[in-house]
PDB file of N, CA and C in Angstrom:
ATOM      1  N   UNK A   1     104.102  78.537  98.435  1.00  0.00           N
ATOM      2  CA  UNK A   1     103.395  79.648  99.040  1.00  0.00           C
ATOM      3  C   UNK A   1     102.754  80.457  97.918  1.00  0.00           C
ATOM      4  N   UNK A   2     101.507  80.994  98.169  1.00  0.00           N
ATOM      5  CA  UNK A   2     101.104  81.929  97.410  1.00  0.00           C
ATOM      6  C   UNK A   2     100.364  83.206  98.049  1.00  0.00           C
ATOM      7  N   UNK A   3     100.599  84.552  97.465  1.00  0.00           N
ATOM      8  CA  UNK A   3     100.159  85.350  98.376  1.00  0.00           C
ATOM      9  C   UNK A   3      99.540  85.983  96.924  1.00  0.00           C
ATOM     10  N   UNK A   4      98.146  86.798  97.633  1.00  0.00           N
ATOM     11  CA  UNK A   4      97.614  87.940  96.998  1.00  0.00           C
ATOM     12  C   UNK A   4      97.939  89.228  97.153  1.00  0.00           C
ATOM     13  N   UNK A   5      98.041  89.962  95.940  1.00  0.00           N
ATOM     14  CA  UNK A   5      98.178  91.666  95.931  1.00  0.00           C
ATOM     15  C   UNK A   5      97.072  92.286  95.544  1.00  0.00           C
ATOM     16  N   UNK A   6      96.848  93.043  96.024  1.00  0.00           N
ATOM     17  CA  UNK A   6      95.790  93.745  95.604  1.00  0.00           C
ATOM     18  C   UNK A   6      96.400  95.011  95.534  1.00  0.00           C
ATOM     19  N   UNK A   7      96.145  96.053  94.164  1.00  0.00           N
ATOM     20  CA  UNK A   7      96.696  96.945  93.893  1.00  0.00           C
ATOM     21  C   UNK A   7      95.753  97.993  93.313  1.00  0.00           C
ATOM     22  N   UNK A   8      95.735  99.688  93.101  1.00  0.00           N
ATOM     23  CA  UNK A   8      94.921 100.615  92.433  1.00  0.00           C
ATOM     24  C   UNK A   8      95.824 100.979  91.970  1.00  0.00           C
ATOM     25  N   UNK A   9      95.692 101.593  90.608  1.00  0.00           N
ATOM     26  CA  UNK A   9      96.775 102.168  89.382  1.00  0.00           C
ATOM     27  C   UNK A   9      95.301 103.583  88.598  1.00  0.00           C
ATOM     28  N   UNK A  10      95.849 104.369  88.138  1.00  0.00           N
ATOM     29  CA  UNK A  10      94.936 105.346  87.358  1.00  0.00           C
ATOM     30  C   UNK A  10      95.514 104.850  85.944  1.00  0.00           C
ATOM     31  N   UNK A  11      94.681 105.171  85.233  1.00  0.00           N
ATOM     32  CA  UNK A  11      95.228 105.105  83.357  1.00  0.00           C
ATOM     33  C   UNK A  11      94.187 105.678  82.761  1.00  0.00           C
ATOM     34  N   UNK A  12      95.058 107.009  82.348  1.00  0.00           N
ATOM     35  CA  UNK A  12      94.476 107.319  81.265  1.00  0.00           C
ATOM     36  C   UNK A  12      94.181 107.353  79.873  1.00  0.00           C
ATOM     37  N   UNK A  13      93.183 107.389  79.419  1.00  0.00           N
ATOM     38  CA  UNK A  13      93.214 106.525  77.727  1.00  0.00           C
ATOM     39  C   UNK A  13      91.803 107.774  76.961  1.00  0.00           C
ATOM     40  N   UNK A  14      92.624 108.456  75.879  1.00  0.00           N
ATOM     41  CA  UNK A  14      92.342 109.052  74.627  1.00  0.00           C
ATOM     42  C   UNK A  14      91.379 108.247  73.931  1.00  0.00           C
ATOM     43  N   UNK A  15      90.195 108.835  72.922  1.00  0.00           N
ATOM     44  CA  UNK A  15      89.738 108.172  72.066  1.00  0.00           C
ATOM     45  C   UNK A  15      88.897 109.405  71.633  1.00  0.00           C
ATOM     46  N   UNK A  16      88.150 108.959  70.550  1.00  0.00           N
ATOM     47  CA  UNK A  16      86.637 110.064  69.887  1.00  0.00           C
ATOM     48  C   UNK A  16      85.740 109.690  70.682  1.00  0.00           C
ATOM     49  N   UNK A  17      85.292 108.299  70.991  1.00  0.00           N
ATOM     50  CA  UNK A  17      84.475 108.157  71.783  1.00  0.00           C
ATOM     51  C   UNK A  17      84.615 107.334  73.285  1.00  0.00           C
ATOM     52  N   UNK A  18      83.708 107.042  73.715  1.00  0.00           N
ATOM     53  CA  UNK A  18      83.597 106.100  75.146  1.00  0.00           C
ATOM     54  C   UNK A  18      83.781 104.718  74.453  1.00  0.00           C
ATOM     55  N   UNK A  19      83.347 103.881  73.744  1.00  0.00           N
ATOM     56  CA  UNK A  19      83.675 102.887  73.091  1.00  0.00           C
ATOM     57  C   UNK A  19      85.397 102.416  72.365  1.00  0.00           C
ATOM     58  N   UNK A  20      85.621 103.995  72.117  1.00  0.00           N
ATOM     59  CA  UNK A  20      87.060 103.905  71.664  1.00  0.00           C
ATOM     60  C   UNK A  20      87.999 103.781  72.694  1.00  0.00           C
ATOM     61  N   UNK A  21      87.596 104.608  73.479  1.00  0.00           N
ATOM     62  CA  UNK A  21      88.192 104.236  75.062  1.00  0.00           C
ATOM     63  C   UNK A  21      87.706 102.822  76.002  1.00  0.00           C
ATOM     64  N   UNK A  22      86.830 102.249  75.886  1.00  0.00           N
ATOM     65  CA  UNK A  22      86.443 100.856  76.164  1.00  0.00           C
ATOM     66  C   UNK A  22      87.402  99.840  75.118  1.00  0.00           C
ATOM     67  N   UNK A  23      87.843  99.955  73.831  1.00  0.00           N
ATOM     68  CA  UNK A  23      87.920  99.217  73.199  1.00  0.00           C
ATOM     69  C   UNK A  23      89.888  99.331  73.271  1.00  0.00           C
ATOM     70  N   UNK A  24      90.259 100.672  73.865  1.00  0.00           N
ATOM     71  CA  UNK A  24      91.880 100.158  74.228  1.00  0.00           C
ATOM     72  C   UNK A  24      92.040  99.224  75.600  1.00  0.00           C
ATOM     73  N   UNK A  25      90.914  99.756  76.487  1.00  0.00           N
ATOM     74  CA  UNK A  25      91.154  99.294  77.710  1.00  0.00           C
ATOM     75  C   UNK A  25      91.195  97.798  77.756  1.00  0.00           C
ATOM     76  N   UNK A  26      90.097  97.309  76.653  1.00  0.00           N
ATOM     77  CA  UNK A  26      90.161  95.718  76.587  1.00  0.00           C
ATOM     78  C   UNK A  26      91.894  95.416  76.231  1.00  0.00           C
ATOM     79  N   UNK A  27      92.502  95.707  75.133  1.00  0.00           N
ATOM     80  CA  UNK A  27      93.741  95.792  74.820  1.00  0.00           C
ATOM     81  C   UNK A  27      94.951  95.966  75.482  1.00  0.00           C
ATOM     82  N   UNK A  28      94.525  96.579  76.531  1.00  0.00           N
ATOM     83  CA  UNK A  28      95.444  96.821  77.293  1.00  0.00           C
ATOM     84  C   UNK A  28      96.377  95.837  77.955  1.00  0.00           C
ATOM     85  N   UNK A  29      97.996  95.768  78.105  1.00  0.00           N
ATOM     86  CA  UNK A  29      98.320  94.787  78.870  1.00  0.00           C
ATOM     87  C   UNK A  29      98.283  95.037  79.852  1.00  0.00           C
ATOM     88  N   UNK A  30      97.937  94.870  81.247  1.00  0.00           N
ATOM     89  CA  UNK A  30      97.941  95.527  82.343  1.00  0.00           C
ATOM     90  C   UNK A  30      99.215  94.978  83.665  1.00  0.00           C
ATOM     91  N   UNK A  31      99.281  93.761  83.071  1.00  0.00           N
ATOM     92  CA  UNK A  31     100.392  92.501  83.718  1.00  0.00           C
ATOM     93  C   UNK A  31     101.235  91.623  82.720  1.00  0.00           C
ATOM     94  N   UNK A  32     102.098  91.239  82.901  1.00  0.00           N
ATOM     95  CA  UNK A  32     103.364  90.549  82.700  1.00  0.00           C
ATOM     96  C   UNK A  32     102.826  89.435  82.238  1.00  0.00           C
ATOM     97  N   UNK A  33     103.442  89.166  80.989  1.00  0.00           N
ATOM     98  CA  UNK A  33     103.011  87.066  80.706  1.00  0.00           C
ATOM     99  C   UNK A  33     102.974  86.436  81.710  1.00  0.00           C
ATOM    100  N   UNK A  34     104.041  86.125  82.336  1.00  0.00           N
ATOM    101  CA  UNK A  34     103.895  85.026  83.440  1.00  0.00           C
ATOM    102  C   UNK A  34     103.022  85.796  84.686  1.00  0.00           C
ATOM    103  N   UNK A  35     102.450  87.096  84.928  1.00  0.00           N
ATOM    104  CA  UNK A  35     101.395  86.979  86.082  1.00  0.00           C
ATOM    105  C   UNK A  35     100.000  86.654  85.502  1.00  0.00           C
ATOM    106  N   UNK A  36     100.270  86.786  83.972  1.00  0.00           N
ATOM    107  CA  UNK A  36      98.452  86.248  83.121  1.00  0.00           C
ATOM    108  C   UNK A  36      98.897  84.631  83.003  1.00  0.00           C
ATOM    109  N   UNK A  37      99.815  84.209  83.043  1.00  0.00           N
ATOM    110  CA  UNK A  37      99.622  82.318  83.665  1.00  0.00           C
ATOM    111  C   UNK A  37      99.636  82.363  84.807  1.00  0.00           C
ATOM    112  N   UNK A  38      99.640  83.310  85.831  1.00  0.00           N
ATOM    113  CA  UNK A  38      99.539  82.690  87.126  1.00  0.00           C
ATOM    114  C   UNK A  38      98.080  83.185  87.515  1.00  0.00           C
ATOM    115  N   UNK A  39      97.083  83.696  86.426  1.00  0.00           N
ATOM    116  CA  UNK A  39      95.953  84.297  86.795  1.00  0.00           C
ATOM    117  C   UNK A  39      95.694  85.296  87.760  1.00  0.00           C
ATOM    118  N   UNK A  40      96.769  86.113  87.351  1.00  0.00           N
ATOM    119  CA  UNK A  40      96.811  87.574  87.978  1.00  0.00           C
ATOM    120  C   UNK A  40      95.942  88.561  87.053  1.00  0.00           C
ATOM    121  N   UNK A  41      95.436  88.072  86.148  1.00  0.00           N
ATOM    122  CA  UNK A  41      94.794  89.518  85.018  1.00  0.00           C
ATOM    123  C   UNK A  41      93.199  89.691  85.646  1.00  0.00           C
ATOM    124  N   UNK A  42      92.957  89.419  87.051  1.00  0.00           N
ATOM    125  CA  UNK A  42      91.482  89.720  87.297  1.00  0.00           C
ATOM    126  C   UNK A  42      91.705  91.103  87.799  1.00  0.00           C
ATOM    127  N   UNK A  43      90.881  92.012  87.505  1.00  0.00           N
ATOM    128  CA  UNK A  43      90.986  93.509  88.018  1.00  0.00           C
ATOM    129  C   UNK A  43      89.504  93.808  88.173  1.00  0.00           C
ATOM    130  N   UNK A  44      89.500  94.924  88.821  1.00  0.00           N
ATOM    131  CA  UNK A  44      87.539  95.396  89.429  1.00  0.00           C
ATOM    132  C   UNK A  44      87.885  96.798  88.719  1.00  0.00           C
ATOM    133  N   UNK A  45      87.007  97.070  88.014  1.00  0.00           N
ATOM    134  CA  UNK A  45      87.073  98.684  87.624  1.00  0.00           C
ATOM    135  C   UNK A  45      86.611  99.594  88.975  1.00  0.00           C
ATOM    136  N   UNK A  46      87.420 100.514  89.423  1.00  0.00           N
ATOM    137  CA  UNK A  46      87.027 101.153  90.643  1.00  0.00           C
ATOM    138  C   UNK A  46      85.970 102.512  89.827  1.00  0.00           C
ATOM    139  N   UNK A  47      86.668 102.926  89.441  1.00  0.00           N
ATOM    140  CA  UNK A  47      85.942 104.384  88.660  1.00  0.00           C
ATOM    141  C   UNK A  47      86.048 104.637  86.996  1.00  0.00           C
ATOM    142  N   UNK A  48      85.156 104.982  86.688  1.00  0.00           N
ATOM    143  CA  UNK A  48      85.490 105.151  85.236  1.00  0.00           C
ATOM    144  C   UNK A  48      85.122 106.964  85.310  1.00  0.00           C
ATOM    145  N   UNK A  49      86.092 107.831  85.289  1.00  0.00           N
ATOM    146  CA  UNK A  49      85.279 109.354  85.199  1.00  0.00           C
ATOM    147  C   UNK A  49      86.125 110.120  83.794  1.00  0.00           C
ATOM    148  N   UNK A  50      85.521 110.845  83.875  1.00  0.00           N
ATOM    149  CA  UNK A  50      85.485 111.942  82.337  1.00  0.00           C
ATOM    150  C   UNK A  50      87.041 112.687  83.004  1.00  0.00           C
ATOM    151  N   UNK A  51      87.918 112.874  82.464  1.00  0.00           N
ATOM    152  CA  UNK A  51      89.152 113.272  83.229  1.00  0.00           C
ATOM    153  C   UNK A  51      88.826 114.648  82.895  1.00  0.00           C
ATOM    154  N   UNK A  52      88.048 115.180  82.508  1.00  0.00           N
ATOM    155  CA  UNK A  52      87.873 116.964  82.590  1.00  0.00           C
ATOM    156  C   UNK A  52      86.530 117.732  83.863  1.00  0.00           C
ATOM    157  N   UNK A  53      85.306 116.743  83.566  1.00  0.00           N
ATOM    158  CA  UNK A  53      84.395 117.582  84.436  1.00  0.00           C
ATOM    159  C   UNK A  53      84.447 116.026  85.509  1.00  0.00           C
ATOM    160  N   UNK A  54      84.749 114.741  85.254  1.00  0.00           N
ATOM    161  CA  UNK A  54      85.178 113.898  86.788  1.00  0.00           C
ATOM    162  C   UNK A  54      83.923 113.793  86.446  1.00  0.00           C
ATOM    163  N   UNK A  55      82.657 113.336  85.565  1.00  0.00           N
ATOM    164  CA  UNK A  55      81.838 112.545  85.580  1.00  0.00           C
ATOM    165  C   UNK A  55      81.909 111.063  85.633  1.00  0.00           C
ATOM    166  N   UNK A  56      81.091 110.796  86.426  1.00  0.00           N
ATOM    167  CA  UNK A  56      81.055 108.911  86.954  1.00  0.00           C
ATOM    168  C   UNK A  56      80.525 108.332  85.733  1.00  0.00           C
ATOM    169  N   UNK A  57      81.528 107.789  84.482  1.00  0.00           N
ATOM    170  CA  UNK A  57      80.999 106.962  83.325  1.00  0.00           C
ATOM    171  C   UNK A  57      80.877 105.340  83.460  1.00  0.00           C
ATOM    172  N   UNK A  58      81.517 105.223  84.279  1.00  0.00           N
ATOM    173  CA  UNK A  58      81.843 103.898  84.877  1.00  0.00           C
ATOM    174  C   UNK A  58      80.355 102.352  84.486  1.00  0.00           C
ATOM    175  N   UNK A  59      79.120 102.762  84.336  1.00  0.00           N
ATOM    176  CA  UNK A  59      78.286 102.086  84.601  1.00  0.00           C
ATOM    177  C   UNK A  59      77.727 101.998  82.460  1.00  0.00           C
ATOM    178  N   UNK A  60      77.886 103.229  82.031  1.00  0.00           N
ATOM    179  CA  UNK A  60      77.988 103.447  81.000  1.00  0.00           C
ATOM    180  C   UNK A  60      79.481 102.667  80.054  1.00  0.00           C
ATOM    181  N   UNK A  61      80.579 102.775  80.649  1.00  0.00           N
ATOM    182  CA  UNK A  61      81.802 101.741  80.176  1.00  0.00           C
ATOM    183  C   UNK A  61      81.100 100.428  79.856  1.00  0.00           C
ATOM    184  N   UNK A  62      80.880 100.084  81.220  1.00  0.00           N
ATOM    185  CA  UNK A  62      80.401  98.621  81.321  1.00  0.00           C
ATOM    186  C   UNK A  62      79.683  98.091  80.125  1.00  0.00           C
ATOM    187  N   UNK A  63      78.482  99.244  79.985  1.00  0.00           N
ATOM    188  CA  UNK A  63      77.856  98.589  78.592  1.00  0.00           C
ATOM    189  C   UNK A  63      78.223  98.410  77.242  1.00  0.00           C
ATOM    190  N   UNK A  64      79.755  99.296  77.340  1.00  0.00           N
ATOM    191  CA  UNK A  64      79.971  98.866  75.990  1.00  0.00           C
ATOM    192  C   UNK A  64      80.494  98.173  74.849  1.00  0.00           C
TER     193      UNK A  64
END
């Protein structure tokens, strides 16, 4: 049997810049060894916002 989860989590992540913060998020472990062999590490970025004024950076992440 195999079943899908689909899950939303917030994380917040420090840096000097948007790149520095792009460049932990790549780093990040987000799942367990054995759910990255069972090809559980696909995730959709829902929002990327500025955690002070909640600006939508999200499209700006992407590029970097």
């Amino acid at each position: 049997m195999e079943v899908r989860i689909t899950f939303r989590s917030e994380v917040f992540i420090k840096g000097e810049t948007l790149a520095d913060c792009a460049k932990q998020w790549e780093q990040m472990e987000l799942f367990s060894d054995e759910a990255n062999q069972h090809e559980a590490c696909q995730i959709e970025l829902v929002s990327v916002e500025d955690a002070e004024t909640y600006k939508d950076m999200l499209s700006e992440f992407n590029k970097v």
